[in-house]
C-alpha atoms as a PDB file:
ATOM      1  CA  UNK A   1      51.652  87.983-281.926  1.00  0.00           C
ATOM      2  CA  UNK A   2      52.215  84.711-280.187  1.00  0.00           C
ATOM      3  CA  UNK A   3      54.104  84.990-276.948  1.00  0.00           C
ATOM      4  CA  UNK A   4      57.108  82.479-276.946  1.00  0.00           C
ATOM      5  CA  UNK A   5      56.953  79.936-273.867  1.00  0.00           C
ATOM      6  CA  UNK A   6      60.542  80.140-271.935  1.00  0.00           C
ATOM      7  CA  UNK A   7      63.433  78.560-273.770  1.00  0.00           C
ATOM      8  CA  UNK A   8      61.771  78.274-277.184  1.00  0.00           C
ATOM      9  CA  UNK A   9      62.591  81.940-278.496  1.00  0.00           C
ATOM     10  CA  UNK A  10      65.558  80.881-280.838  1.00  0.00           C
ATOM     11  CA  UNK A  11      66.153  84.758-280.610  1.00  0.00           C
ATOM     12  CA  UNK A  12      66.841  84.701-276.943  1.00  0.00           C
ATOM     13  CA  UNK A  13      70.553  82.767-275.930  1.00  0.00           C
ATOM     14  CA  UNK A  14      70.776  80.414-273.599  1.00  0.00           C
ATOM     15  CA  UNK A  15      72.303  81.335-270.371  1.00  0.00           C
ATOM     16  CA  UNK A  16      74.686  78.750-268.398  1.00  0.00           C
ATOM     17  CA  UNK A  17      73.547  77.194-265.528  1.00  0.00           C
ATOM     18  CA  UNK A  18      72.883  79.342-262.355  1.00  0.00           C
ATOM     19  CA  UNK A  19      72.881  82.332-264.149  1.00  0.00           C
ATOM     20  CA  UNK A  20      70.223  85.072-263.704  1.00  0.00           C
ATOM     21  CA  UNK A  21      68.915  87.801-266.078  1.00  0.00           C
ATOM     22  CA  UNK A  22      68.057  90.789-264.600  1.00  0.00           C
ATOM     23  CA  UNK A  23      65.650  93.762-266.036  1.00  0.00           C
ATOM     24  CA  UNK A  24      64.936  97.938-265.904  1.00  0.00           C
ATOM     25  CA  UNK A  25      61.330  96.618-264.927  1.00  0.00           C
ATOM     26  CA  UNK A  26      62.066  94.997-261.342  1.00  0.00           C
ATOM     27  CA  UNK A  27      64.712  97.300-259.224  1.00  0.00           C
ATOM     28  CA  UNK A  28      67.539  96.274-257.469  1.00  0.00           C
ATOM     29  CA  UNK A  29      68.207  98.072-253.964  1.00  0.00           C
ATOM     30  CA  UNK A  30      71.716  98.987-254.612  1.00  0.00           C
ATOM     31  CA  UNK A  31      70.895 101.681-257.486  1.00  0.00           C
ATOM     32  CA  UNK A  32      67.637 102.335-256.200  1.00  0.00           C
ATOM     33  CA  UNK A  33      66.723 106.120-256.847  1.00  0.00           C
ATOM     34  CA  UNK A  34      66.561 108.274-253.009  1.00  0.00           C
ATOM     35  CA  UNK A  35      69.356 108.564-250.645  1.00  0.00           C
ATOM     36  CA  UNK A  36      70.689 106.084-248.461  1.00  0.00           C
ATOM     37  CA  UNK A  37      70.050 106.489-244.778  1.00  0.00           C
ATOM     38  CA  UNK A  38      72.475 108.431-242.735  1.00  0.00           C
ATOM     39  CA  UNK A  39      72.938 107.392-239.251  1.00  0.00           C
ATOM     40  CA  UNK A  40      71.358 109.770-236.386  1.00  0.00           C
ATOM     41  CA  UNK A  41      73.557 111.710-233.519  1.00  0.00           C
ATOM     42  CA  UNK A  42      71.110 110.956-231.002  1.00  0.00           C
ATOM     43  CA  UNK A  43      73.835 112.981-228.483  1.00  0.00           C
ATOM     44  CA  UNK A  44      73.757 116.120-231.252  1.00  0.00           C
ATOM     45  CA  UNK A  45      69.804 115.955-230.934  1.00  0.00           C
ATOM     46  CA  UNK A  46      69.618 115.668-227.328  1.00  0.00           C
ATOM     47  CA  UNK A  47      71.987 118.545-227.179  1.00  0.00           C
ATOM     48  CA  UNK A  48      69.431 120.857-229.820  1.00  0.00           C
ATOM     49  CA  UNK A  49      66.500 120.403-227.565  1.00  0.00           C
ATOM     50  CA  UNK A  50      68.106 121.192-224.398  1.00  0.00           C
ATOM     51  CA  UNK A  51      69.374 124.402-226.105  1.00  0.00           C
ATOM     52  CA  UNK A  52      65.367 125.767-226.541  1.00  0.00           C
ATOM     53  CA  UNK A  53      65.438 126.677-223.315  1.00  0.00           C
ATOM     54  CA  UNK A  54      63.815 125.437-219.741  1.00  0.00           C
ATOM     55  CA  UNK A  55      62.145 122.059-219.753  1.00  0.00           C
ATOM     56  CA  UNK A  56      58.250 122.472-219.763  1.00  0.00           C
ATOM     57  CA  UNK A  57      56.601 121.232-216.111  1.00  0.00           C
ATOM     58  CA  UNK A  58      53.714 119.638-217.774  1.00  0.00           C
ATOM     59  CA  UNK A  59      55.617 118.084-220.134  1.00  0.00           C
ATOM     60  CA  UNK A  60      57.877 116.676-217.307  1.00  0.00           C
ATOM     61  CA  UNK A  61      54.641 115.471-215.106  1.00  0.00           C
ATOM     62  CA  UNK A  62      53.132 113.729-217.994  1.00  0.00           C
ATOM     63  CA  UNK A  63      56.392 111.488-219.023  1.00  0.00           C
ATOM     64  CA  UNK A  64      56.782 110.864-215.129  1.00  0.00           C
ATOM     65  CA  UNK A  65      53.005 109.956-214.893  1.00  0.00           C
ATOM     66  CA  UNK A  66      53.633 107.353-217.975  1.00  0.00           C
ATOM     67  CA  UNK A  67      57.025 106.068-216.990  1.00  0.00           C
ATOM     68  CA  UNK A  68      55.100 105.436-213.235  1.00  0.00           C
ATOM     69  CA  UNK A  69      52.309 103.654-214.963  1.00  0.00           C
ATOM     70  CA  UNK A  70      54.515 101.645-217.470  1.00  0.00           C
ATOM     71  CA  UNK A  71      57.040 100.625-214.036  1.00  0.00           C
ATOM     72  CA  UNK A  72      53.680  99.664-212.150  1.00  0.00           C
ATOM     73  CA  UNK A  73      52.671  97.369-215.233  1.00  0.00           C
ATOM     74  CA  UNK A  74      55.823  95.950-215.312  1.00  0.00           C
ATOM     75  CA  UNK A  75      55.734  95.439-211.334  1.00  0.00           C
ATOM     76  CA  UNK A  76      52.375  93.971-211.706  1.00  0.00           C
ATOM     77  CA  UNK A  77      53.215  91.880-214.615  1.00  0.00           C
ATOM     78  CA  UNK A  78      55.885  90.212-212.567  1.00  0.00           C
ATOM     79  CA  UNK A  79      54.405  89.805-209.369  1.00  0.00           C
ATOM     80  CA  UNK A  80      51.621  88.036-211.550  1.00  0.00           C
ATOM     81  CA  UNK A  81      54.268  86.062-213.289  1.00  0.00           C
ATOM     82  CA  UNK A  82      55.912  84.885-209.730  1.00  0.00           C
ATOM     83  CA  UNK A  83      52.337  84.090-208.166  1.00  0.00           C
ATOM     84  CA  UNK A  84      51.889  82.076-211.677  1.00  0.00           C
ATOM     85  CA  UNK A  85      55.152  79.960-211.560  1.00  0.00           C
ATOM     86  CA  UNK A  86      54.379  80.037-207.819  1.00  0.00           C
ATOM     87  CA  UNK A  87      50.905  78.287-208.569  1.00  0.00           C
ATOM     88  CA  UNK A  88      52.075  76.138-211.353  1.00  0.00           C
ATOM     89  CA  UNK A  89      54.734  74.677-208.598  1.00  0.00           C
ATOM     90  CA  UNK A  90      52.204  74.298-206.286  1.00  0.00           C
ATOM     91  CA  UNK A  91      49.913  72.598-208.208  1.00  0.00           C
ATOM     92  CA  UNK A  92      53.265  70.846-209.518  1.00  0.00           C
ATOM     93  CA  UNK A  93      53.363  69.298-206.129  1.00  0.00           C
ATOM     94  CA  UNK A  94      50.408  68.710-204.926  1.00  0.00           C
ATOM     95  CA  UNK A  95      49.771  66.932-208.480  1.00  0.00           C
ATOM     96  CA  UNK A  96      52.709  64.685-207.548  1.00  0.00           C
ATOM     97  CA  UNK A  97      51.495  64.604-203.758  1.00  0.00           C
ATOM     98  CA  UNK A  98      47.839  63.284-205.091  1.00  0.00           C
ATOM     99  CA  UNK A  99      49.262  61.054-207.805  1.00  0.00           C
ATOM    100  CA  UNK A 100      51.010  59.159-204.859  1.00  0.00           C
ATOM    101  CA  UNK A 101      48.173  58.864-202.919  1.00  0.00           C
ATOM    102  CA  UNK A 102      46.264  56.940-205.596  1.00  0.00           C
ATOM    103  CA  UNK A 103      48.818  54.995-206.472  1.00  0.00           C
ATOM    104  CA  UNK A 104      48.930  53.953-202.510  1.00  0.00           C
ATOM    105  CA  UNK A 105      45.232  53.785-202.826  1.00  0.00           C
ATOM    106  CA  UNK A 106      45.847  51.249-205.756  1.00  0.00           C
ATOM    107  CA  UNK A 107      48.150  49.393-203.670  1.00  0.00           C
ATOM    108  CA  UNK A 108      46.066  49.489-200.776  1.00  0.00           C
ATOM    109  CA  UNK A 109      43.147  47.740-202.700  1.00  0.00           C
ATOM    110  CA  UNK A 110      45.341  45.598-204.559  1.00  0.00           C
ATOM    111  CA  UNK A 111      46.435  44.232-201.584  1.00  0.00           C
ATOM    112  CA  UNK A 112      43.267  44.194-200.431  1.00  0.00           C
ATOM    113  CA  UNK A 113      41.444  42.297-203.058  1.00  0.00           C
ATOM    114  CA  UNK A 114      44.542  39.975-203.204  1.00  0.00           C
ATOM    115  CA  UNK A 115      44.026  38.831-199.885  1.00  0.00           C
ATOM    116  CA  UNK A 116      40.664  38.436-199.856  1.00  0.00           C
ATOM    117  CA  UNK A 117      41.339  36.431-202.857  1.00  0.00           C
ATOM    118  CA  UNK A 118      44.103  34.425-200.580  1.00  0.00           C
ATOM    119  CA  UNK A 119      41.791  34.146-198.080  1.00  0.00           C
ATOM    120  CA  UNK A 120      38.263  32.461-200.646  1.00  0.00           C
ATOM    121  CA  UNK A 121      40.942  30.330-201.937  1.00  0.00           C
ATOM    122  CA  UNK A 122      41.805  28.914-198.319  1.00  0.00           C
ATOM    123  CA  UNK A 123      38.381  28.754-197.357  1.00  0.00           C
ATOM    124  CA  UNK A 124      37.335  26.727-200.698  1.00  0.00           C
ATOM    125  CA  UNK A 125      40.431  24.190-199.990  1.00  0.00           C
ATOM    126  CA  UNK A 126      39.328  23.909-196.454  1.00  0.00           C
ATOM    127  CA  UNK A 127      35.438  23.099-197.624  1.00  0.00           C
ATOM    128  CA  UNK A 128      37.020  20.924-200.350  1.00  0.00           C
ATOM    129  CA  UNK A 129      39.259  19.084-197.891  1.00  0.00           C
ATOM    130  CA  UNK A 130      36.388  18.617-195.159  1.00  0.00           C
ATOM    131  CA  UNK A 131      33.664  17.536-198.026  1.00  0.00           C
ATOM    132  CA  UNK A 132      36.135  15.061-198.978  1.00  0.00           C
ATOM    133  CA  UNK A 133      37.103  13.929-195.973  1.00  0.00           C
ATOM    134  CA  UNK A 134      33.069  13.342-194.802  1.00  0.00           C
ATOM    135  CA  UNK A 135      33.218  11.625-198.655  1.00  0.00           C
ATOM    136  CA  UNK A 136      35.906   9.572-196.991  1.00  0.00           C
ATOM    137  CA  UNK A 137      34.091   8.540-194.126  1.00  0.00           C
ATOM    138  CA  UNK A 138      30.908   7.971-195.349  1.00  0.00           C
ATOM    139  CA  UNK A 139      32.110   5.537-197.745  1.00  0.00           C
ATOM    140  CA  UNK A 140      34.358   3.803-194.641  1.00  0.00           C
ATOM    141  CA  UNK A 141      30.959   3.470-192.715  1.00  0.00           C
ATOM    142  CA  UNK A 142      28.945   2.154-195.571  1.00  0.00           C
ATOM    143  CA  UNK A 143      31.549  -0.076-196.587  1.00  0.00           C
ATOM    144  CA  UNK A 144      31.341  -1.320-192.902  1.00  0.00           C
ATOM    145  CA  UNK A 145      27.673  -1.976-192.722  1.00  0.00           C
ATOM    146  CA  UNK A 146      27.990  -3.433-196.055  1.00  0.00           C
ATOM    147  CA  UNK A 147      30.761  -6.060-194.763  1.00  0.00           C
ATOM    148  CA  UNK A 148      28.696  -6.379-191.679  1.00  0.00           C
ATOM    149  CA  UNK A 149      25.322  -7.019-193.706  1.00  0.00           C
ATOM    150  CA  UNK A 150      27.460  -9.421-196.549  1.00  0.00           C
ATOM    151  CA  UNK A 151      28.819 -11.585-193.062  1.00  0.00           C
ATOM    152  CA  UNK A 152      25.742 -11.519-191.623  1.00  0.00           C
ATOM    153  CA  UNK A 153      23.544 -13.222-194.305  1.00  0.00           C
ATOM    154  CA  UNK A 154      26.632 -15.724-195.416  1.00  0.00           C
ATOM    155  CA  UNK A 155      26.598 -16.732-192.024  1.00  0.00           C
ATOM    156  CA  UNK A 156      22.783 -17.245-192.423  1.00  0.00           C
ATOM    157  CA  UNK A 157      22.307 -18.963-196.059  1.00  0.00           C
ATOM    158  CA  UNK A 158      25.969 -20.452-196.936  1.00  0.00           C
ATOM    159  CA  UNK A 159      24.246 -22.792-199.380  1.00  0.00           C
ATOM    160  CA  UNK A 160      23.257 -19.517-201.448  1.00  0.00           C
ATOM    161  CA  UNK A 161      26.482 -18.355-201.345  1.00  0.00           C
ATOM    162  CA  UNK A 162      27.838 -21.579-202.699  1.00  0.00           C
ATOM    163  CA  UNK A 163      25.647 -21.513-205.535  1.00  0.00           C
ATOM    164  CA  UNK A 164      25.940 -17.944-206.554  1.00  0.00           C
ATOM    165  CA  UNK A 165      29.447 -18.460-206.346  1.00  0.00           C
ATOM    166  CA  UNK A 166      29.061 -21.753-208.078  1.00  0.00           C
ATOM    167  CA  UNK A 167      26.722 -19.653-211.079  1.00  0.00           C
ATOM    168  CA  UNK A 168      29.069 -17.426-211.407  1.00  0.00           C
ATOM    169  CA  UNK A 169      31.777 -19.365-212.144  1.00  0.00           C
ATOM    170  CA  UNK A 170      30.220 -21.267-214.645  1.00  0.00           C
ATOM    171  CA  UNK A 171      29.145 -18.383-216.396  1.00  0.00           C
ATOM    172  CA  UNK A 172      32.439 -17.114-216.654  1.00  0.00           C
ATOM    173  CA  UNK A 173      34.116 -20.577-218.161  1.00  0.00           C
ATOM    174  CA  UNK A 174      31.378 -20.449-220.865  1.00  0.00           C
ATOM    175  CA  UNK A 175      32.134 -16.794-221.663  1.00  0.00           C
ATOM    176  CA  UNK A 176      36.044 -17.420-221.789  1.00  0.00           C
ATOM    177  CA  UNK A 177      35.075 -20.961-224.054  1.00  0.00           C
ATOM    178  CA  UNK A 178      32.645 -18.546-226.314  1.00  0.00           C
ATOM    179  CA  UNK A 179      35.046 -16.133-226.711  1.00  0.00           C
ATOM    180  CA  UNK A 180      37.962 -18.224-227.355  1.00  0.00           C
ATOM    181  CA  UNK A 181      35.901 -20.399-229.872  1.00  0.00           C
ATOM    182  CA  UNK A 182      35.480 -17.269-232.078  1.00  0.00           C
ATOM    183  CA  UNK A 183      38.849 -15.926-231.992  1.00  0.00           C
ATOM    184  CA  UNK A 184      40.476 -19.427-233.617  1.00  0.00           C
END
């Protein structure tokens, strides 16, 4: 026998939204078979044992040996717990007391580099500024010897003078008539 996928048995009715069938197969807890739980008289059962009689010594020693070991764990446990907080602040601050350090470290060197930087950048303007400044007056001096050198040999061949300048001249008019020749 085929078994009918949900919602297809035409047999079976549908149920409205949000409703739930229940079964005999899968219990519910209210009509569960076995009693419900009563609450305990602790008081009424503290009472019952103390009417057997006289407390037994071992007995006694034992639960005071176990309640002094359990109190000594939980001494230990937080006297181990304040020496941990106690650490973690301590390495808390001196985590903080080393983090400021290198940032003044940082600072330090920053500084540091910057004004050794400052300081190359003043020393290449000065070497610029003298290097141009010997530039300068080498090229006053030679400019000098050349004036005194161009004097010198007018005063000693002014006819070569006169025809250089003369040459040059008349190169330049038949440039300038060359040139304007083409452009008409």
């Amino acid at each position: 026998m085929a078994i009918p996928l949900k919602g297809t048995d035409p047999s079976t009715p549908e149920l409205p939204e949000g409703e739930v069938r229940s079964s005999a197969d899968v219990p519910t807890y209210d009509n569960y078979p076995g009693e419900p739980l009563r609450p305990v008289d602790w008081r009424a059962r503290q009472e019952r044992w103390r009417e057997f009689g006289t407390p037994n010594p071992r007995l006694n020693e034992t639960a005071e040996k176990i309640g002094s070991a359990v109190g000594d764990m939980v001494n230990r446990a937080q006297e181990a717990r304040r020496r941990f907080e106690g650490m973690k602040e301590d390495v808390r601050r001196d985590a903080g007391t080393k983090v400021e350090e290198m940032k003044q470290r940082a600072h330090n060197k920053w500084e540091n580099a910057a004004d050794a930087a400052q300081q190359r950048l003043e020393d290449w303007k000065q070497t610029a500024s003298d290097r141009a400044e010997n530039a300068r007056d080498v090229i006053v001096q030679r400019t000098r010897e050349a004036r005194v050198k161009t004097r010198a040999y007018v005063e000693e061949n002014p006819h070569h003078v006169i025809l250089g300048i003369a040459g040059a001249a008349f190169a330049l008019g038949l440039t300038a008539r060359i040139w304007r020749s083409r452009r008409d």
